[in-house]
PDB file of N, CA and C in Angstrom:
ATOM      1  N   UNK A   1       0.835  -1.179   0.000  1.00  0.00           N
ATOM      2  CA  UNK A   1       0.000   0.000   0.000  1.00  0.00           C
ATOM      3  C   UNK A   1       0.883   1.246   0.000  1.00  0.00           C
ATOM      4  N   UNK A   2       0.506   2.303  -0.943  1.00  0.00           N
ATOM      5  CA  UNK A   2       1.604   3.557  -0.863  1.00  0.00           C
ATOM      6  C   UNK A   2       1.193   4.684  -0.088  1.00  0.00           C
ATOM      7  N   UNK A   3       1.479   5.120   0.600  1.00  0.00           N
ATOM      8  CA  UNK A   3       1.692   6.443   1.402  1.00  0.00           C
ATOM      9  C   UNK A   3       0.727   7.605   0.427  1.00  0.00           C
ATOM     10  N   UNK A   4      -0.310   8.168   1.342  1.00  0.00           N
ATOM     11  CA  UNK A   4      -1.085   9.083   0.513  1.00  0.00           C
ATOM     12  C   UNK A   4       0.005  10.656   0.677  1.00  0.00           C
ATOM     13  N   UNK A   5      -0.203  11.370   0.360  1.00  0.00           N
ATOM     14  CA  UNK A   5       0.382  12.493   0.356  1.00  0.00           C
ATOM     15  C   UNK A   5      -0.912  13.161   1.207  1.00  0.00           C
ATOM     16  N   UNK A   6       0.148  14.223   2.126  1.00  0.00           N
ATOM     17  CA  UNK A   6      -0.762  14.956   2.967  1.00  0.00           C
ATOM     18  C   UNK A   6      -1.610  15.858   2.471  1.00  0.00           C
ATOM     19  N   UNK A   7      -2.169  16.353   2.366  1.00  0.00           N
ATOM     20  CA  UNK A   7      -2.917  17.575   2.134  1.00  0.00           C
ATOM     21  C   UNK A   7      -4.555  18.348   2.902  1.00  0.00           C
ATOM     22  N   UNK A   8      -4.385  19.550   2.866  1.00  0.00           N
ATOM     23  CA  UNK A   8      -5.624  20.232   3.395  1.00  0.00           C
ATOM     24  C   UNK A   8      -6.949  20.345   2.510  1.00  0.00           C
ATOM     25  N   UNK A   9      -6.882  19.284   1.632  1.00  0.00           N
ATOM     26  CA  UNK A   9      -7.735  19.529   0.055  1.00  0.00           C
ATOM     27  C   UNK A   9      -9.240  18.907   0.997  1.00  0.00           C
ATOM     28  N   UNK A  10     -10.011  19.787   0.223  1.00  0.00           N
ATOM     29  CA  UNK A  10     -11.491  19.010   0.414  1.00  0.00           C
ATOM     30  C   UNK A  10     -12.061  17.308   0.563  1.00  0.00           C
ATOM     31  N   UNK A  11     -10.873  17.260  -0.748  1.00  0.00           N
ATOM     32  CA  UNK A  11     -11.221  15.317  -0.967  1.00  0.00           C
ATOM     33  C   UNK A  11     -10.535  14.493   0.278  1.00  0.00           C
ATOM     34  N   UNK A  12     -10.199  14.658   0.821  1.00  0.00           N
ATOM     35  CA  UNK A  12      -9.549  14.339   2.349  1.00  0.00           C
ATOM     36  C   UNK A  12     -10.463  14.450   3.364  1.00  0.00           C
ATOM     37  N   UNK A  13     -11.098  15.188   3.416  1.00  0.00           N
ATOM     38  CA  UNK A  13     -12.457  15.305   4.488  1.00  0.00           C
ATOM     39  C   UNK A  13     -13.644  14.387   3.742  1.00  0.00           C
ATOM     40  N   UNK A  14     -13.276  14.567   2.395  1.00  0.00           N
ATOM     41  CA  UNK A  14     -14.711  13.765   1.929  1.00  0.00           C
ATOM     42  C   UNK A  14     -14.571  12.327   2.232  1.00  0.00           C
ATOM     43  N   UNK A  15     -13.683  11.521   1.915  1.00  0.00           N
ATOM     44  CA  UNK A  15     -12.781  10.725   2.170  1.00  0.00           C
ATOM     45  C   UNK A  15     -13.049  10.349   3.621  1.00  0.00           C
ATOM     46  N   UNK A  16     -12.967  11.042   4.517  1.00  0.00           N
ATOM     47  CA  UNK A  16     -13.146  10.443   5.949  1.00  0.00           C
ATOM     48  C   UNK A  16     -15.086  10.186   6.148  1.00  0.00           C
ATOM     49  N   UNK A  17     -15.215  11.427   5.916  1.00  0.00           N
ATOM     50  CA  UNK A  17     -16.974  10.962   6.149  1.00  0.00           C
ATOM     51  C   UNK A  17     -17.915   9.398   5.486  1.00  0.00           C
ATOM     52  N   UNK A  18     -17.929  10.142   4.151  1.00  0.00           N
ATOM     53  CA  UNK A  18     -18.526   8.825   3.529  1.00  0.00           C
ATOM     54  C   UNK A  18     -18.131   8.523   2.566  1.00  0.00           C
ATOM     55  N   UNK A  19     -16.547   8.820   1.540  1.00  0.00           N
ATOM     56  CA  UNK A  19     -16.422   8.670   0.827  1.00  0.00           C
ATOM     57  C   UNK A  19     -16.899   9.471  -0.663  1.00  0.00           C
ATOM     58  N   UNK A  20     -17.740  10.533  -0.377  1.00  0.00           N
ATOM     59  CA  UNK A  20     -18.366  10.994  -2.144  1.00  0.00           C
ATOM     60  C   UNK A  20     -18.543  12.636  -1.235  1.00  0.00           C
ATOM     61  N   UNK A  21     -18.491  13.064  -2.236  1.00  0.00           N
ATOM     62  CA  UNK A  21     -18.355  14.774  -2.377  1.00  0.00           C
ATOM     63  C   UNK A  21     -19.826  15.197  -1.999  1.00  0.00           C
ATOM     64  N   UNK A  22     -20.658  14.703  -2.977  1.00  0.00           N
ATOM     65  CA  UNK A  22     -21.938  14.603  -2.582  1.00  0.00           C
ATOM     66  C   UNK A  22     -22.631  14.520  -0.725  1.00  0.00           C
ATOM     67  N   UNK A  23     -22.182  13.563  -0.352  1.00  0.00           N
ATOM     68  CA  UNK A  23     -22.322  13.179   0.734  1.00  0.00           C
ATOM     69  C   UNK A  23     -21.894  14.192   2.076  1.00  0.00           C
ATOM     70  N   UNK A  24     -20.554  14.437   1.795  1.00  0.00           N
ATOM     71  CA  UNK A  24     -19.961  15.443   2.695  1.00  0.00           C
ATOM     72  C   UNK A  24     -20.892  17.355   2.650  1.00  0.00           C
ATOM     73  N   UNK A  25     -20.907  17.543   1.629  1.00  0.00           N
ATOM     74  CA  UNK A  25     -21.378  18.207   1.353  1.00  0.00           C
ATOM     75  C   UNK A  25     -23.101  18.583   2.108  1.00  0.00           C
ATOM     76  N   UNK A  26     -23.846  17.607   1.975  1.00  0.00           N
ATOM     77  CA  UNK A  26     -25.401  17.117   2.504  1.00  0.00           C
ATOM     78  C   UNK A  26     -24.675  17.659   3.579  1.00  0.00           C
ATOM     79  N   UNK A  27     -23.875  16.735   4.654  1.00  0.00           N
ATOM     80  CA  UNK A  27     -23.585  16.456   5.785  1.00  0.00           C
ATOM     81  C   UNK A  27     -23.047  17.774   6.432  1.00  0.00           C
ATOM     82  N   UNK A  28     -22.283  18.447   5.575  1.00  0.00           N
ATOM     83  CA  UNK A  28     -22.117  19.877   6.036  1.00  0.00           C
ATOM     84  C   UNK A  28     -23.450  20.777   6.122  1.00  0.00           C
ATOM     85  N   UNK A  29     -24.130  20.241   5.617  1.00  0.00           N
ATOM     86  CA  UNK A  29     -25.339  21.565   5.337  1.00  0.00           C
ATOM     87  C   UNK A  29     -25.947  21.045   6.646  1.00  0.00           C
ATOM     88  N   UNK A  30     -26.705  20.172   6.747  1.00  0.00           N
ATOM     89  CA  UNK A  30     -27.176  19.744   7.862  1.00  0.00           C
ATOM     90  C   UNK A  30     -26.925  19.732   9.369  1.00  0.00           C
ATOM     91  N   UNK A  31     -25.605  19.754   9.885  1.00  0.00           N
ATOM     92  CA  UNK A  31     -24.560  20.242  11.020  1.00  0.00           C
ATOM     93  C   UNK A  31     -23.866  21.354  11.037  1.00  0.00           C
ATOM     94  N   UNK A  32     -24.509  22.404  10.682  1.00  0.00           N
ATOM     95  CA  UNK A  32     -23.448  23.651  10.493  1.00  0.00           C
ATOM     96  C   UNK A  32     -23.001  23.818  12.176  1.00  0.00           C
ATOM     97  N   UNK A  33     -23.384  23.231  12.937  1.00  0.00           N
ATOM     98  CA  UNK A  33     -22.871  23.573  14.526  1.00  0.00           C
ATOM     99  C   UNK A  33     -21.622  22.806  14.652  1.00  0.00           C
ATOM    100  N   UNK A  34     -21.090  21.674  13.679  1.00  0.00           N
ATOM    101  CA  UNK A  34     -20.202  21.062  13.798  1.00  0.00           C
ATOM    102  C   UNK A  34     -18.699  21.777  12.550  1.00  0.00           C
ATOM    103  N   UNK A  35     -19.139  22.333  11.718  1.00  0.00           N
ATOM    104  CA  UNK A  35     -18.268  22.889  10.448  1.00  0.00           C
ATOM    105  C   UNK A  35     -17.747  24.028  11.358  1.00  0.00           C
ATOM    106  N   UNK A  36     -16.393  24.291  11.417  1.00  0.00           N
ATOM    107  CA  UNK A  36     -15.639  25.541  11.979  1.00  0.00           C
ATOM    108  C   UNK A  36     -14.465  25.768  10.747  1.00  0.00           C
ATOM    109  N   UNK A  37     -14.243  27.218  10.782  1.00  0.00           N
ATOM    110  CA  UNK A  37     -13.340  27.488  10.069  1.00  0.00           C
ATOM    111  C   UNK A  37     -11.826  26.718  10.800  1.00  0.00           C
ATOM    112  N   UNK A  38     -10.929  26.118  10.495  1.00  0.00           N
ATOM    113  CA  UNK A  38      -9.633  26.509  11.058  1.00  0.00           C
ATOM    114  C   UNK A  38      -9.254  27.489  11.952  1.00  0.00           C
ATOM    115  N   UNK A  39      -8.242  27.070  12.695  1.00  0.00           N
ATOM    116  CA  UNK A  39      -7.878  29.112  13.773  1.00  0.00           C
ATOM    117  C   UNK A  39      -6.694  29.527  12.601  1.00  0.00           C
ATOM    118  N   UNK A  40      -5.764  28.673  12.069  1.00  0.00           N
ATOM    119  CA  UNK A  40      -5.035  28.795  11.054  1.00  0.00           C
ATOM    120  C   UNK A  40      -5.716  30.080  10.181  1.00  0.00           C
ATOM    121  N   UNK A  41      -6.499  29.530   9.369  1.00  0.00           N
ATOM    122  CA  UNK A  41      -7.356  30.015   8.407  1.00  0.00           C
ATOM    123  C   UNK A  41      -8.244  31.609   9.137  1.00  0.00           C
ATOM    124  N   UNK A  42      -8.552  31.287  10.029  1.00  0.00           N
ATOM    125  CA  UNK A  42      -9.185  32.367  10.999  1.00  0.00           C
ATOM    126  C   UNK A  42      -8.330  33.637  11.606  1.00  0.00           C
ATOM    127  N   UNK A  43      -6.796  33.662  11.923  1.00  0.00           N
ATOM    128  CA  UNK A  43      -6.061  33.876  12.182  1.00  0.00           C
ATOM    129  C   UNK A  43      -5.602  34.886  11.087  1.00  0.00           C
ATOM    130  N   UNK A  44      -5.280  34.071   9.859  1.00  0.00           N
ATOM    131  CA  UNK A  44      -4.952  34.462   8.780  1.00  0.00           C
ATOM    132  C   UNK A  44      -5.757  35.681   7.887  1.00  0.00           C
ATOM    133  N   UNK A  45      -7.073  35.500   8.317  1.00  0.00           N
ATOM    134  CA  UNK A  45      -8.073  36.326   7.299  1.00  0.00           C
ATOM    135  C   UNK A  45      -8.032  37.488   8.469  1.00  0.00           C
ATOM    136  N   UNK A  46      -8.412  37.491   9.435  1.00  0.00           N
ATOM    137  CA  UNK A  46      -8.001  38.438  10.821  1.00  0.00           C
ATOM    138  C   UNK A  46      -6.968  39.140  10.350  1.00  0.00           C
ATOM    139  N   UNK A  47      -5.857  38.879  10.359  1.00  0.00           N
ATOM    140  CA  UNK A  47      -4.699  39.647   9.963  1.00  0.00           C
ATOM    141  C   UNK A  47      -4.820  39.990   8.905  1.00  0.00           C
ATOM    142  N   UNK A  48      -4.734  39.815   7.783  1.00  0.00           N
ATOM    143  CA  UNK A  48      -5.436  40.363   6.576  1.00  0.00           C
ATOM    144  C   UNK A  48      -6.706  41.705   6.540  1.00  0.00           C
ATOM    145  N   UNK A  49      -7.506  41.144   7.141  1.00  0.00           N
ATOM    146  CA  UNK A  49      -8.254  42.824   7.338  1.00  0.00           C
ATOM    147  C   UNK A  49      -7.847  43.677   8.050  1.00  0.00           C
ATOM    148  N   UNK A  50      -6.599  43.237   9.368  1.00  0.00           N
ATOM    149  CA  UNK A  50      -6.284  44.343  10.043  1.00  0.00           C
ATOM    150  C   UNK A  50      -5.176  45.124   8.537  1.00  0.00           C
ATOM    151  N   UNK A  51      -4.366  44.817   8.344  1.00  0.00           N
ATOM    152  CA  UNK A  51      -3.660  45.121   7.109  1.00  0.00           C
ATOM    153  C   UNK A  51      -4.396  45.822   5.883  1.00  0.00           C
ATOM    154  N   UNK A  52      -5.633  45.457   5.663  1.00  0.00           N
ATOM    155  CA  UNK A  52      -6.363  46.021   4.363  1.00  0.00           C
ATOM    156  C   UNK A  52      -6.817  47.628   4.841  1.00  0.00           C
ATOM    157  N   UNK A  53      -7.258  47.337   6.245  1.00  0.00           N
ATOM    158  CA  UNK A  53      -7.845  48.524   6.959  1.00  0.00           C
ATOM    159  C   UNK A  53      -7.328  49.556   7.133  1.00  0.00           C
ATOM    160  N   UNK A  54      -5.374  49.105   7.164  1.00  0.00           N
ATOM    161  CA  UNK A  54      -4.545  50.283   8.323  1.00  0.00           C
ATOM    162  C   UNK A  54      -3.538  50.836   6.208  1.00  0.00           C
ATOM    163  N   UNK A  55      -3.938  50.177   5.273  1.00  0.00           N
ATOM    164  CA  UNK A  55      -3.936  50.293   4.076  1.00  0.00           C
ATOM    165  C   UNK A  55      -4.731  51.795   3.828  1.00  0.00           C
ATOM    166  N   UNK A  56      -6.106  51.081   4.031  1.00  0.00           N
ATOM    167  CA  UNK A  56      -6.869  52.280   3.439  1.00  0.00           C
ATOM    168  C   UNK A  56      -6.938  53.438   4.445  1.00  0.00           C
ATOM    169  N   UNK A  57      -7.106  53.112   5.784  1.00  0.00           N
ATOM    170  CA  UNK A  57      -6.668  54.479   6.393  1.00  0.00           C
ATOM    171  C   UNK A  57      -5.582  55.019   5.995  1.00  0.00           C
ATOM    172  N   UNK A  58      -4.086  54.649   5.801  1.00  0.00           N
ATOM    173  CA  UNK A  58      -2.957  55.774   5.124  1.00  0.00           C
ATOM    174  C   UNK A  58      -3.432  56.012   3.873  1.00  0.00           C
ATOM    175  N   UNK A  59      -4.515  55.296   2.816  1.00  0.00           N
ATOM    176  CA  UNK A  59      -4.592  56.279   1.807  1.00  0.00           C
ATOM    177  C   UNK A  59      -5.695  57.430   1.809  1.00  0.00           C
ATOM    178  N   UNK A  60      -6.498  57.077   2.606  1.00  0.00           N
ATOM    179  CA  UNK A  60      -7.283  58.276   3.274  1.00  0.00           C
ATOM    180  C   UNK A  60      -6.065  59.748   3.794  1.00  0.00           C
ATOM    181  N   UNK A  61      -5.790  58.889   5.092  1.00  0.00           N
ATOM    182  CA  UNK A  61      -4.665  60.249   5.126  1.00  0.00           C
ATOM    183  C   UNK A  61      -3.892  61.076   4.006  1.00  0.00           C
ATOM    184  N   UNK A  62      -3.430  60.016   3.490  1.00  0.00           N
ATOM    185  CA  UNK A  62      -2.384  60.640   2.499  1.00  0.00           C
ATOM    186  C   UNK A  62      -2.980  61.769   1.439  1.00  0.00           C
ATOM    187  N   UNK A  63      -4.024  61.296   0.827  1.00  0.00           N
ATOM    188  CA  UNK A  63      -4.600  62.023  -0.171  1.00  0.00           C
ATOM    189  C   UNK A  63      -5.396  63.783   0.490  1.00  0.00           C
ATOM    190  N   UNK A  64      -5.474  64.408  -0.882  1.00  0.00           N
ATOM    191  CA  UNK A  64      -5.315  65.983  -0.848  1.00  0.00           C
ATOM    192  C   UNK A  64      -6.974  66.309  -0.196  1.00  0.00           C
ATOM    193  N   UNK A  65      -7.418  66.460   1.148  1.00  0.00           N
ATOM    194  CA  UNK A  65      -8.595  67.026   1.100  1.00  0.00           C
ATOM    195  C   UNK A  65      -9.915  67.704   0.130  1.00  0.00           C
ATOM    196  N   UNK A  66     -10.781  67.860  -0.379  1.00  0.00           N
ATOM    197  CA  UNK A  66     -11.574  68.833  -1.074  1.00  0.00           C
ATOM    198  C   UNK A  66     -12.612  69.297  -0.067  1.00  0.00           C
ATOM    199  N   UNK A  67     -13.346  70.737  -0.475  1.00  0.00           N
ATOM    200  CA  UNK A  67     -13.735  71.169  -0.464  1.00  0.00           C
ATOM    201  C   UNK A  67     -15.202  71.378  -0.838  1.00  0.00           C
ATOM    202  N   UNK A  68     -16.440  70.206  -0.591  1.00  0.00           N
ATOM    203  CA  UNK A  68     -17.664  69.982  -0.758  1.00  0.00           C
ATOM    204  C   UNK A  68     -18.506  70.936  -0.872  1.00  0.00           C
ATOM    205  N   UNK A  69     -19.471  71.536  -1.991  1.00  0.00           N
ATOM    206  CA  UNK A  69     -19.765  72.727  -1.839  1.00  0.00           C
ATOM    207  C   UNK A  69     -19.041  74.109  -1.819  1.00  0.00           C
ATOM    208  N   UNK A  70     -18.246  74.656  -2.623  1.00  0.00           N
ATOM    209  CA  UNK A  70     -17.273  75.498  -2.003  1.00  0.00           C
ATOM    210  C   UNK A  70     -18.315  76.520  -1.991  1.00  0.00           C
ATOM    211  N   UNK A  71     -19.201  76.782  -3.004  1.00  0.00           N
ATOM    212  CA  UNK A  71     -19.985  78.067  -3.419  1.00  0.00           C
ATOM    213  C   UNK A  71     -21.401  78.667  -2.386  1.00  0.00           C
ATOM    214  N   UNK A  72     -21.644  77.497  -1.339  1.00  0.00           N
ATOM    215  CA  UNK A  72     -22.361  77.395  -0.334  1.00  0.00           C
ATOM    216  C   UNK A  72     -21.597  78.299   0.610  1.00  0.00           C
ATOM    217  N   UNK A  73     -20.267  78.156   1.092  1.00  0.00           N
ATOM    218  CA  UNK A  73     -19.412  77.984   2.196  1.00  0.00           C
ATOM    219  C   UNK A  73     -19.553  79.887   1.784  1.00  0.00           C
ATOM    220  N   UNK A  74     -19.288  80.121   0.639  1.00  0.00           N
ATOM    221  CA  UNK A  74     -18.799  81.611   0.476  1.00  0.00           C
ATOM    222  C   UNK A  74     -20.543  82.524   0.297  1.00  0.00           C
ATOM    223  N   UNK A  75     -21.240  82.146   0.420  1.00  0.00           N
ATOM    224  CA  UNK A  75     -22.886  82.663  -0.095  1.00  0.00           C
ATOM    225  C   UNK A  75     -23.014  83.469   1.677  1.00  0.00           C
ATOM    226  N   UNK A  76     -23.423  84.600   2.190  1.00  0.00           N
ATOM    227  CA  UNK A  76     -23.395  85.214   3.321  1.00  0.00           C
ATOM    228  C   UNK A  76     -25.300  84.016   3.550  1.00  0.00           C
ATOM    229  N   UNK A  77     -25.596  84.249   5.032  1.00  0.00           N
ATOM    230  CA  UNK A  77     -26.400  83.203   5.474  1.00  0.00           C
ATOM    231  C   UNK A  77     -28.161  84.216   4.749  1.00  0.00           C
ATOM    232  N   UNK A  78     -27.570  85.405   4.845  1.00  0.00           N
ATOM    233  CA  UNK A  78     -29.389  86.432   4.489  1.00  0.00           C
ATOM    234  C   UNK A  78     -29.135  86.291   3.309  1.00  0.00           C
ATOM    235  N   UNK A  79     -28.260  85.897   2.527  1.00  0.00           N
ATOM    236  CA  UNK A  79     -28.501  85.623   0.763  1.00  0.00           C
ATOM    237  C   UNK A  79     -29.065  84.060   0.098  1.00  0.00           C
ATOM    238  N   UNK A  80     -29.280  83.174   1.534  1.00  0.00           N
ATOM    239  CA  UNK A  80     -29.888  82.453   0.852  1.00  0.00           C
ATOM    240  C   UNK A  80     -31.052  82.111   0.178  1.00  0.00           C
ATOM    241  N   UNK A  81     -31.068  81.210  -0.758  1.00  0.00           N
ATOM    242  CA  UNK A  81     -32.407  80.928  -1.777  1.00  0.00           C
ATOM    243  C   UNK A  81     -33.483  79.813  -0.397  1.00  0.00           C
ATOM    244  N   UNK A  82     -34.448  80.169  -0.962  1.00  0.00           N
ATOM    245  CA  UNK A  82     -35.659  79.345   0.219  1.00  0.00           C
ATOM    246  C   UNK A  82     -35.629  78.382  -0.832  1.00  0.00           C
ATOM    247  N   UNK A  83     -36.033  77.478   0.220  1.00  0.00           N
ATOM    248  CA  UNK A  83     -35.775  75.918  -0.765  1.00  0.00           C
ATOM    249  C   UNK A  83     -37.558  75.859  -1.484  1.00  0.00           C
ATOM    250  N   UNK A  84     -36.891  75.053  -2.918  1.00  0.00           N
ATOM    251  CA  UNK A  84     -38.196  74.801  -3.488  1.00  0.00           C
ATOM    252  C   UNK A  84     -39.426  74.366  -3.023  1.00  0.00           C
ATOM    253  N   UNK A  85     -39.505  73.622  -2.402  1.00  0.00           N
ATOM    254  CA  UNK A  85     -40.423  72.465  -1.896  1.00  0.00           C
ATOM    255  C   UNK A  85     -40.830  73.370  -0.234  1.00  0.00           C
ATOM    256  N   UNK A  86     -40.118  74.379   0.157  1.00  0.00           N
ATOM    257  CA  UNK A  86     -41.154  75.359   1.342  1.00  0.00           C
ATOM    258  C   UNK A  86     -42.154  75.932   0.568  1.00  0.00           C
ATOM    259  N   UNK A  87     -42.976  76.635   1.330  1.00  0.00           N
ATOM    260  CA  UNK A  87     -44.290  77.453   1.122  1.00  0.00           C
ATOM    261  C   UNK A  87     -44.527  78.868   2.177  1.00  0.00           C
ATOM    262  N   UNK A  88     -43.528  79.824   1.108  1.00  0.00           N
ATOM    263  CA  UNK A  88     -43.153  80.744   2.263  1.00  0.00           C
ATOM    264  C   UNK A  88     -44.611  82.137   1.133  1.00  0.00           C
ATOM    265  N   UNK A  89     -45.072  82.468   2.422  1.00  0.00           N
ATOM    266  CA  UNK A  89     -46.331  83.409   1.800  1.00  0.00           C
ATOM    267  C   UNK A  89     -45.727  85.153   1.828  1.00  0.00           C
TER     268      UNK A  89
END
């Protein structure tokens, strides 16, 4: 008999349950209280979003501010327009 090669592949779990892809599969759907991610795998994606996060915060920082509205900001407050949708008599 020859030595299987190790691996983390799906067909290895299928393999222990009942033998068919099919099967494992059912069997996962039905016990989701028993299916856990890995801590490996858990660990890994964890660190990964801390990294994606502290990513997009420096490109937040980094980049040049604007100015939303600039033409609002400069309008004095007694020059404003009454909005459409009031009903001023």
């Amino acid at each position: 008999m020859t030595r299987r090669k190790k691996t983390r592949s799906l067909a290895d779990k299928v393999q222990i349950r009942t033998g068919r892809r099919k099967d494992f599969k059912k069997w996962r759907h039905e016990n989701p209280d028993q299916v856990t991610s890995s801590t490996r795998y858990t660990q890994k994606k964890r660190q990964q979003r801390k990294i994606q996060a502290a990513r997009k915060l420096a490109r937040q920082e980094s980049g040049e501010g604007i100015t939303i509205h600039p033409e609002r900001a400069t309008e004095s407050p007694s020059t404003e327009r009454p909005d459409p949708g009031s009903s001023e008599s």
